[in-house]
Protein backbone atom coordinates (compact mmCIF):
# COMPACT_ATOMS: atom_id res chain seq x y z
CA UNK A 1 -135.40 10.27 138.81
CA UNK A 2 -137.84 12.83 139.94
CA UNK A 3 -141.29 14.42 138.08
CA UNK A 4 -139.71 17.21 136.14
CA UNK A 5 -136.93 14.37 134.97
CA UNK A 6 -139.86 11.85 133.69
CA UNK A 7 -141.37 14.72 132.14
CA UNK A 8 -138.71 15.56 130.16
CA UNK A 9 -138.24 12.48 129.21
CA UNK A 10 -141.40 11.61 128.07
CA UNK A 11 -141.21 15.22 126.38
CA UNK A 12 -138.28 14.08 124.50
CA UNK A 13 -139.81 10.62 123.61
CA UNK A 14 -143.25 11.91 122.74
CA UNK A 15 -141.51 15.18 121.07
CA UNK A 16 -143.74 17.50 122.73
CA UNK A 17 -143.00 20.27 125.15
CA UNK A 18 -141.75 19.39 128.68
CA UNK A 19 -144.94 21.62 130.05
CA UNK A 20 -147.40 19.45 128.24
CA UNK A 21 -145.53 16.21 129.39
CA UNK A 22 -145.95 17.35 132.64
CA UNK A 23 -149.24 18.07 132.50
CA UNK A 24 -149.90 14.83 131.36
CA UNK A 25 -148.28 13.45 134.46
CA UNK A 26 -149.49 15.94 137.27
CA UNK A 27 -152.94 14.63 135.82
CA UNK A 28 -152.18 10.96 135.31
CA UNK A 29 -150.71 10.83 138.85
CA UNK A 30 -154.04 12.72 140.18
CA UNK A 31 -156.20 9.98 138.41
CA UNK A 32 -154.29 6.78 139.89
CA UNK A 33 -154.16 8.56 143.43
CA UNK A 34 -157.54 9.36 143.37
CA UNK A 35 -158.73 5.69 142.00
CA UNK A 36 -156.35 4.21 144.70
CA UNK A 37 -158.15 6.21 147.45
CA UNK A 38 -161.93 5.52 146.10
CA UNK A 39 -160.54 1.28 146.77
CA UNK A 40 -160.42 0.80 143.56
CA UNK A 41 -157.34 -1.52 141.97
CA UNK A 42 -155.12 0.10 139.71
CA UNK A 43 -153.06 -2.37 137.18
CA UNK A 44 -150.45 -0.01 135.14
CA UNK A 45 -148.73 -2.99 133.41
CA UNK A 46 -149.44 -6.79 133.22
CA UNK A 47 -146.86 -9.40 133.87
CA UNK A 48 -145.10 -10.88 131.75
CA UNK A 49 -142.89 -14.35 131.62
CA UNK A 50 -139.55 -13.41 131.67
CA UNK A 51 -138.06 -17.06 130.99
């Protein structure tokens, strides 16, 4: 999958247009990079017990 693929689908899951979705991740992506660069730690999901 590449960016303008996750953008549509988050498009299609969050019924808005594909240009806002990617918006959305252009700027997302910008934020983590830029928090990962600063040394800060960046948690996007917490694990989970999969038994």
């Amino acid at each position: 999958m590449i960016k303008i693929d996750l953008a549509r689908s988050i498009a299609d899951t969050m019924n808005i247009h594909t240009k806002d979705a990617d918006t959305f991740l252009t700027t997302f992506t910008e934020i983590v990079a830029d928090s990962l660069a600063s040394g800060e730690f960046v948690r996007l999901w917490d694990r989970r017990d999969l038994t």
